[in-house]
PDB file of N, CA and C in Angstrom:
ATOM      1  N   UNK A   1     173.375 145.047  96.533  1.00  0.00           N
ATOM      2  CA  UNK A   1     173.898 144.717  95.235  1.00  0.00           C
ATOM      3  C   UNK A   1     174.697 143.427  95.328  1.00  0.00           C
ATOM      4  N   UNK A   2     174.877 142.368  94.503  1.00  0.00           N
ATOM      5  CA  UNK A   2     175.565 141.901  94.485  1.00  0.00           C
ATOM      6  C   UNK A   2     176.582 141.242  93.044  1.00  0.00           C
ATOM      7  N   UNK A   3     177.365 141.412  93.884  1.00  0.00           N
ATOM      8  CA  UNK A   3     179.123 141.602  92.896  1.00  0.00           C
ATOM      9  C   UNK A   3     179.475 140.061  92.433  1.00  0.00           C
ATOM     10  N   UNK A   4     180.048 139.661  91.149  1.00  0.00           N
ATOM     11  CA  UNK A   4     179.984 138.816  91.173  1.00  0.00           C
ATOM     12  C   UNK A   4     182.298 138.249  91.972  1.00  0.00           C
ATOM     13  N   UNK A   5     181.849 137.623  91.704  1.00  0.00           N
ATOM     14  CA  UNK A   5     183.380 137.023  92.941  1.00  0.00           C
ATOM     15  C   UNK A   5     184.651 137.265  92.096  1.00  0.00           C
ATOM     16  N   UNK A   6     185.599 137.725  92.547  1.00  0.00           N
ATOM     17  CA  UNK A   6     187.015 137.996  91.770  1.00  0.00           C
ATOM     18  C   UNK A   6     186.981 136.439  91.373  1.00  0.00           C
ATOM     19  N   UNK A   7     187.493 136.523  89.910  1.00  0.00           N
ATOM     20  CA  UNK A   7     188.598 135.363  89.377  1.00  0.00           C
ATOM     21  C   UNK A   7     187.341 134.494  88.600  1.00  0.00           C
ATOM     22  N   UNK A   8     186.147 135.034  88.604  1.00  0.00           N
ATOM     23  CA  UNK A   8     184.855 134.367  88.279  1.00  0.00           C
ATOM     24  C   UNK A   8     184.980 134.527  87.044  1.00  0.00           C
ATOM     25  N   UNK A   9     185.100 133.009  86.274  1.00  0.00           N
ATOM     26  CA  UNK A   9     185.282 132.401  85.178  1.00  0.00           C
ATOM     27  C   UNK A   9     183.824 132.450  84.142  1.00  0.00           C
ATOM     28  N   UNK A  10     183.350 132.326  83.017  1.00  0.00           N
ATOM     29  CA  UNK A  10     182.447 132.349  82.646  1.00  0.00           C
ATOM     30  C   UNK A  10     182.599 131.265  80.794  1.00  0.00           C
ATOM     31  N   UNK A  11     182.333 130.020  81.366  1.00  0.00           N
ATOM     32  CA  UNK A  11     183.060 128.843  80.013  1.00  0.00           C
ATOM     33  C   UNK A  11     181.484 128.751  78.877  1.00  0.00           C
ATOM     34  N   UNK A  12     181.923 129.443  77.708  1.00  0.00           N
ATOM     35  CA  UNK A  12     180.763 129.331  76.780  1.00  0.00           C
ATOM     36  C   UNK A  12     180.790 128.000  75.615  1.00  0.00           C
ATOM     37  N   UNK A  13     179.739 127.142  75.809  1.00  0.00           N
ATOM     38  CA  UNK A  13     179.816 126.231  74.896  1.00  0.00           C
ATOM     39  C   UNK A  13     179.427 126.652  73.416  1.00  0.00           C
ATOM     40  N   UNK A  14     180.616 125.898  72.372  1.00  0.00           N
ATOM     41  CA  UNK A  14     180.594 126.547  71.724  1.00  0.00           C
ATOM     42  C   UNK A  14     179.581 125.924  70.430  1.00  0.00           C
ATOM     43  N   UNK A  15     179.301 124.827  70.508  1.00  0.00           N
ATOM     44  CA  UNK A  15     177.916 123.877  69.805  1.00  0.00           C
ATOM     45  C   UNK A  15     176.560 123.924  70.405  1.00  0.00           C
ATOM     46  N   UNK A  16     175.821 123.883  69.851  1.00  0.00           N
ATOM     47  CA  UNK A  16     174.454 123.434  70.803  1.00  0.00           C
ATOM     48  C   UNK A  16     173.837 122.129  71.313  1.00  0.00           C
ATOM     49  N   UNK A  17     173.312 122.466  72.528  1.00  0.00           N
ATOM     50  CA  UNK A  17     173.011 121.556  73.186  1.00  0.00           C
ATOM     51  C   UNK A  17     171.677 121.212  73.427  1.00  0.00           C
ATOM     52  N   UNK A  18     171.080 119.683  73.690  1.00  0.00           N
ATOM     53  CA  UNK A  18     169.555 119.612  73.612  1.00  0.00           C
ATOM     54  C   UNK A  18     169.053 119.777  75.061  1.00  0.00           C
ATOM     55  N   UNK A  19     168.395 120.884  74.604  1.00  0.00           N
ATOM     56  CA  UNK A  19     167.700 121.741  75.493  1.00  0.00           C
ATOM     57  C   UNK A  19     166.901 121.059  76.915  1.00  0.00           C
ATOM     58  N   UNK A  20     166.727 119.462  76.073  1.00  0.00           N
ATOM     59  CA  UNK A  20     165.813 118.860  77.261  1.00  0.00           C
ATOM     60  C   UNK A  20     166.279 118.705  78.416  1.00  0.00           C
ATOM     61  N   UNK A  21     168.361 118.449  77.917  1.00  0.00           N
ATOM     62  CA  UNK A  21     168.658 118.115  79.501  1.00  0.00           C
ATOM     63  C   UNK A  21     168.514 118.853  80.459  1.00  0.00           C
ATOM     64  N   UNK A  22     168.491 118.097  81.571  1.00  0.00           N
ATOM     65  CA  UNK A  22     168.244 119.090  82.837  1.00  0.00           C
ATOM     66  C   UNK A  22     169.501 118.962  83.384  1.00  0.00           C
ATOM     67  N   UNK A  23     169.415 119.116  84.887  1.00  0.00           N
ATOM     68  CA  UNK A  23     170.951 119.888  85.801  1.00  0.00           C
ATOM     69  C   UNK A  23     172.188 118.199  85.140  1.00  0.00           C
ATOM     70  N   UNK A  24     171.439 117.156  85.705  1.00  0.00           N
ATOM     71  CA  UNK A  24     172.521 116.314  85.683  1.00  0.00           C
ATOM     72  C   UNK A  24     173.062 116.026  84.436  1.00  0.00           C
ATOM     73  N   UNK A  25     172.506 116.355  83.070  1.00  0.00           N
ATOM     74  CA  UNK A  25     172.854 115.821  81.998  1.00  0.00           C
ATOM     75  C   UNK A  25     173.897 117.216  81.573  1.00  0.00           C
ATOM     76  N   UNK A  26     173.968 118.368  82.147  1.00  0.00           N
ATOM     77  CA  UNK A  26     174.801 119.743  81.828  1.00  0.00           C
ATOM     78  C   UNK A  26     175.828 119.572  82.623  1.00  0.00           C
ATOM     79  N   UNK A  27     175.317 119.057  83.776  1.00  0.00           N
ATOM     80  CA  UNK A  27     176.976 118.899  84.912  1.00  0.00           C
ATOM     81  C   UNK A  27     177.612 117.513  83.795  1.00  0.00           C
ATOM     82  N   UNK A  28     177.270 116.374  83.381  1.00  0.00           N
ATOM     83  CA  UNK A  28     178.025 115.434  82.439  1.00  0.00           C
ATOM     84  C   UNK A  28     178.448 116.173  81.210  1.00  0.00           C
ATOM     85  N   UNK A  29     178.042 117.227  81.142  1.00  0.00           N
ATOM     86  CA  UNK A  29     178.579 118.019  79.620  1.00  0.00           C
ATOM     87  C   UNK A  29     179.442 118.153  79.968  1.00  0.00           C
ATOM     88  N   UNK A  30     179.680 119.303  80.870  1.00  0.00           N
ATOM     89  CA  UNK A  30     180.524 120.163  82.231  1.00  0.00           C
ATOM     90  C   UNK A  30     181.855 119.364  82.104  1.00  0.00           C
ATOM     91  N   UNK A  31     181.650 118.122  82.707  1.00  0.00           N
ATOM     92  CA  UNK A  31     182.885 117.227  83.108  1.00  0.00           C
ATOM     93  C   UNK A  31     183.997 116.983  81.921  1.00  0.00           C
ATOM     94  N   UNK A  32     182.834 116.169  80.784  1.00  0.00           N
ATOM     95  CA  UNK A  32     183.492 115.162  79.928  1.00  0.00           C
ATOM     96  C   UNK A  32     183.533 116.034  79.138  1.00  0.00           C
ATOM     97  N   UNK A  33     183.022 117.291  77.970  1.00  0.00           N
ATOM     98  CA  UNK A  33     183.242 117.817  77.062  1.00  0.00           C
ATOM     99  C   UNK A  33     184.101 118.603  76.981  1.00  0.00           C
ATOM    100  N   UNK A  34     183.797 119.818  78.432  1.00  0.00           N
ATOM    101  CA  UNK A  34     184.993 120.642  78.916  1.00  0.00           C
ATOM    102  C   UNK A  34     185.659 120.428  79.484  1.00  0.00           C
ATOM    103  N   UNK A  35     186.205 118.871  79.835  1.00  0.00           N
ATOM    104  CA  UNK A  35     186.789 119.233  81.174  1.00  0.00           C
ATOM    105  C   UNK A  35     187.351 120.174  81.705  1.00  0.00           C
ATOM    106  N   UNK A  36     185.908 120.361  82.858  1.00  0.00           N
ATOM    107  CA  UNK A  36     186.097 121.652  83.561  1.00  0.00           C
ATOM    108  C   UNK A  36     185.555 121.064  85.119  1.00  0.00           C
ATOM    109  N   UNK A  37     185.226 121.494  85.894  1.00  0.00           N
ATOM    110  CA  UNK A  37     184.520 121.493  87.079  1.00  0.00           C
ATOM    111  C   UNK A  37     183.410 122.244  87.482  1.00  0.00           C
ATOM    112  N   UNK A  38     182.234 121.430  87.421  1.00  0.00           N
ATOM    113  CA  UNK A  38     180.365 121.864  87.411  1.00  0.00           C
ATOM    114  C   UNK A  38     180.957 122.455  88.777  1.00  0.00           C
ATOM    115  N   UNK A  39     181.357 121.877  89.642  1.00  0.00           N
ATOM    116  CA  UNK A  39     181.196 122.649  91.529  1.00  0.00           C
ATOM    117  C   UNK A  39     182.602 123.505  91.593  1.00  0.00           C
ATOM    118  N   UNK A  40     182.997 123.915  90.635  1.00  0.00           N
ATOM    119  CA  UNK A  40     184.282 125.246  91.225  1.00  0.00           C
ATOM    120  C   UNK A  40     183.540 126.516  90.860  1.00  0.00           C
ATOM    121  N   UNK A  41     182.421 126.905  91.045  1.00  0.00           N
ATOM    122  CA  UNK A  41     181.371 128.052  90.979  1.00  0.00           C
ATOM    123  C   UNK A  41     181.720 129.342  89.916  1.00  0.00           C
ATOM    124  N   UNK A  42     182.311 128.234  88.785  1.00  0.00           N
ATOM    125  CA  UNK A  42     182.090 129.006  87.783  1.00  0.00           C
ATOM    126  C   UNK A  42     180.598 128.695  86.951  1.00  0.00           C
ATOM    127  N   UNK A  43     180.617 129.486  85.830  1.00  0.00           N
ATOM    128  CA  UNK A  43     179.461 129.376  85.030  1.00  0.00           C
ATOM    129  C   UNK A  43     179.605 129.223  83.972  1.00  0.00           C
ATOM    130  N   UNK A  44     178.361 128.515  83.562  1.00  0.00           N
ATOM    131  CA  UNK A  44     178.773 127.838  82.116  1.00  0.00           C
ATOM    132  C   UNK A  44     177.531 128.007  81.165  1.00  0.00           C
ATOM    133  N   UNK A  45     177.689 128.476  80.463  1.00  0.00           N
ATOM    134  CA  UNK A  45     176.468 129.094  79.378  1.00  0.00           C
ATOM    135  C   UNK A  45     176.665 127.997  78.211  1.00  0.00           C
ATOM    136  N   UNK A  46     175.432 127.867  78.185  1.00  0.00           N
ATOM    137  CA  UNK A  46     174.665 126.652  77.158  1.00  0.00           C
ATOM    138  C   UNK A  46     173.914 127.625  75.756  1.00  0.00           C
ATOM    139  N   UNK A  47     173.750 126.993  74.481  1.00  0.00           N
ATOM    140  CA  UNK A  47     172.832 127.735  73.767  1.00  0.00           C
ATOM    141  C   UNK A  47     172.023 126.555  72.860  1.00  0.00           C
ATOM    142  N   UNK A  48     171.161 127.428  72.631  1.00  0.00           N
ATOM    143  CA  UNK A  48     170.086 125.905  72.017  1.00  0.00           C
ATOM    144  C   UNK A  48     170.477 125.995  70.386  1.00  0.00           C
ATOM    145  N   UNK A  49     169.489 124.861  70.185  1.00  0.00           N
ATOM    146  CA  UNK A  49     169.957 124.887  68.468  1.00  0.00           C
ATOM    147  C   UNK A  49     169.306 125.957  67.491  1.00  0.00           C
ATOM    148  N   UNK A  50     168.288 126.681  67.756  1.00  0.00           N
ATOM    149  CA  UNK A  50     167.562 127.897  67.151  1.00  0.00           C
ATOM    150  C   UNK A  50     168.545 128.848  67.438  1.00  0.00           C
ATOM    151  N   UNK A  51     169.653 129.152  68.565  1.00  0.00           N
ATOM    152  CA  UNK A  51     169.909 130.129  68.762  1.00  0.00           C
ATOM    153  C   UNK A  51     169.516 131.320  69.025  1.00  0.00           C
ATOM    154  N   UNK A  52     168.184 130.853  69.812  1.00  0.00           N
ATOM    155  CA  UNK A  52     167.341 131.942  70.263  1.00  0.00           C
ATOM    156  C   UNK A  52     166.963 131.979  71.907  1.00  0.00           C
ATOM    157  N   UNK A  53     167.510 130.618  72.943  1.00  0.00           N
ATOM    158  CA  UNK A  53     167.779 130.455  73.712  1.00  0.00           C
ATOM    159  C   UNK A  53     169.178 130.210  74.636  1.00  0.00           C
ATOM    160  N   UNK A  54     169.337 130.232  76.363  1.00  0.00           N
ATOM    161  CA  UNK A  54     170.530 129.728  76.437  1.00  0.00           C
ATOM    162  C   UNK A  54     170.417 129.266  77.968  1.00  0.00           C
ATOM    163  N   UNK A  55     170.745 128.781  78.563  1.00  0.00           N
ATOM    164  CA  UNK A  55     171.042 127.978  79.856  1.00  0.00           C
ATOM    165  C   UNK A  55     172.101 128.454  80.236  1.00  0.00           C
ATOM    166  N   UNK A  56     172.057 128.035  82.005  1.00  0.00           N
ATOM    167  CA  UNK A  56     172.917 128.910  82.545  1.00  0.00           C
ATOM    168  C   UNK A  56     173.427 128.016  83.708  1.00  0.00           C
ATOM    169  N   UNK A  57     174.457 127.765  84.036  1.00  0.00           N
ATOM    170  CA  UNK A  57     174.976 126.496  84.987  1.00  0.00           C
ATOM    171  C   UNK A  57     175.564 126.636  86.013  1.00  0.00           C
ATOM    172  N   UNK A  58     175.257 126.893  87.009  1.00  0.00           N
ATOM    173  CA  UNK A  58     176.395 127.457  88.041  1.00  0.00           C
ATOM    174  C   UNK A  58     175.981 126.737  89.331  1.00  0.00           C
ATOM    175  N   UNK A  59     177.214 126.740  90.232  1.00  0.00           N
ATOM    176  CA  UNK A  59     177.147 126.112  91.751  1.00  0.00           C
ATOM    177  C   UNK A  59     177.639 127.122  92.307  1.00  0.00           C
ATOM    178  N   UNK A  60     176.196 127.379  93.674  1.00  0.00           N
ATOM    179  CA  UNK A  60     176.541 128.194  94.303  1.00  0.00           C
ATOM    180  C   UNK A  60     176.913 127.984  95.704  1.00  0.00           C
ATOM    181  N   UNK A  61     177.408 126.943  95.896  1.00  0.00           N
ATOM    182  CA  UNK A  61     178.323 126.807  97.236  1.00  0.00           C
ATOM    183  C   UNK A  61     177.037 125.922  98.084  1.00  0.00           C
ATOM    184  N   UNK A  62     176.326 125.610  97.680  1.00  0.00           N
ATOM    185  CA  UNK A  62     174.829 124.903  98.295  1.00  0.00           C
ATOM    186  C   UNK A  62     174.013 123.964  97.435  1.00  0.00           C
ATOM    187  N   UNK A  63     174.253 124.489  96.329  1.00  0.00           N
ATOM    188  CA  UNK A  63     172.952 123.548  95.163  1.00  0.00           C
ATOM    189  C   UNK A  63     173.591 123.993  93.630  1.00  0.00           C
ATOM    190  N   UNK A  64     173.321 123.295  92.452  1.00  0.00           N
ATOM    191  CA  UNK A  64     173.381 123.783  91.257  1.00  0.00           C
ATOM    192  C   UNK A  64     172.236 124.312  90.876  1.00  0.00           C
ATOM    193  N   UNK A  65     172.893 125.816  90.491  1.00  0.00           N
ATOM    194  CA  UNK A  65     171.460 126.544  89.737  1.00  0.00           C
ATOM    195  C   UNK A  65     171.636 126.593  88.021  1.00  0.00           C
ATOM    196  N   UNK A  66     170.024 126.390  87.768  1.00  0.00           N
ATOM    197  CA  UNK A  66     170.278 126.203  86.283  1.00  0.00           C
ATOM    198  C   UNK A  66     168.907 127.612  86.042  1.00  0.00           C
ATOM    199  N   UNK A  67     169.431 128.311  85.244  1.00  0.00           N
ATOM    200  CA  UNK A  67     168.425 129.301  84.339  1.00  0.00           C
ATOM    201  C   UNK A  67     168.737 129.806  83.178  1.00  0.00           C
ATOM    202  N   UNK A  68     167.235 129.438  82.538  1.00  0.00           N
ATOM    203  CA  UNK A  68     167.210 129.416  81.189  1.00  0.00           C
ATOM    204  C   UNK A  68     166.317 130.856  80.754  1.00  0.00           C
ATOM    205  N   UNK A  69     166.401 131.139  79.281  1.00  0.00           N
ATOM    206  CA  UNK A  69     165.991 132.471  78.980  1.00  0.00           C
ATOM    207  C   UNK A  69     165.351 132.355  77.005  1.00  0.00           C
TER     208      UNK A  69
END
């Protein structure tokens, strides 16, 4: 099983975002909109403009993973 980590933050954007960007254009969201930090392995949930999708942003101590749904 795995648990997700004490103190694990979860930052929801609260506009929508265009869906096309990929990792580097969500880590520049990350920075400048929230300032927040893409690599402190929190997660950051994206939603599209239909509101029928959402992206998913996280660093896992190795690479940024992005999954969408």
């Amino acid at each position: 099983m795995i648990a997700p980590r004490a103190g694990l933050r979860v930052w929801m954007a609260t506009r929508p975002v265009d869906f096309r960007k990929g990792v580097h254009g969500l880590v520049a969201l990350v920075a400048d909109v929230l300032c927040a930090d893409p690599y402190g392995g929190d997660i950051f949930v994206f939603r599209s403009k239909r509101n029928d999708r959402i992206k998913l942003l996280a660093w896992d101590g190795s690479g940024m993973v992005v999954s969408w749904s």
